[in-house]
Protein backbone atom coordinates (compact mmCIF):
# COMPACT_ATOMS: atom_id res chain seq x y z
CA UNK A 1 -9.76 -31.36 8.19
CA UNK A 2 -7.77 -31.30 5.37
CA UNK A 3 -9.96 -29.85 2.92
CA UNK A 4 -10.18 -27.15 5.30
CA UNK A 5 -6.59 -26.66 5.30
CA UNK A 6 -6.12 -26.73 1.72
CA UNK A 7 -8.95 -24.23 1.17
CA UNK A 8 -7.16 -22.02 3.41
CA UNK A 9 -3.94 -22.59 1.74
CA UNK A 10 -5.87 -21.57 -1.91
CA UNK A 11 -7.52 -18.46 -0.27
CA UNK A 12 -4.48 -17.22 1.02
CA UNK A 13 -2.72 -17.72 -2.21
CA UNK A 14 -5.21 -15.71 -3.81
CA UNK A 15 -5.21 -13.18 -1.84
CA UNK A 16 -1.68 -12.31 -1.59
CA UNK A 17 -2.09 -12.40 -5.67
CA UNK A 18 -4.91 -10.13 -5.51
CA UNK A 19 -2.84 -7.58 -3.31
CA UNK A 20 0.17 -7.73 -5.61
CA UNK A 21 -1.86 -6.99 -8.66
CA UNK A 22 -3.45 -4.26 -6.72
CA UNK A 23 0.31 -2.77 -5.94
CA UNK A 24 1.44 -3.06 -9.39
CA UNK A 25 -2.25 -1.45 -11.35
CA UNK A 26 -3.60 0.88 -8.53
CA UNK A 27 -2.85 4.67 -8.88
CA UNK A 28 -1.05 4.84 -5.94
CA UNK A 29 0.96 8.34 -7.05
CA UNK A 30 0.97 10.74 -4.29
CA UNK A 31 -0.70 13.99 -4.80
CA UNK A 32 2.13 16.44 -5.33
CA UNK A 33 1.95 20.35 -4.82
CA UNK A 34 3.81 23.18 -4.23
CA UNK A 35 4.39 23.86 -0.21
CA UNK A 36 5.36 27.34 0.72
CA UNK A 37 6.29 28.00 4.93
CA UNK A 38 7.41 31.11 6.46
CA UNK A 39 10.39 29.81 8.45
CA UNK A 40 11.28 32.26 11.20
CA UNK A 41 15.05 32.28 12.86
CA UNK A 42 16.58 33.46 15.43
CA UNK A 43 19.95 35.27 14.42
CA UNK A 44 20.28 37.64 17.23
């Protein structure tokens, strides 16, 4: 049981490592653009 426990322990150790190298080497840049909206008001 606990080799089990330990294995679990490793794995999730891993993965939170893999996910923080992901964050910090991923292009994660949004996709930017120019947005143009009428914008109708009422001034009466």
């Amino acid at each position: 049981m606990g080799r089990i426990i330990k294995a679990l322990v490793v794995l999730v150790i891993f993965g939170f490592i893999a996910l923080t190298g992901y964050a910090y080497l991923a292009d994660l840049a949004p996709n930017q653009g120019e947005v143009k909206k009428p914008v109708v008001l009422n001034a009466d």
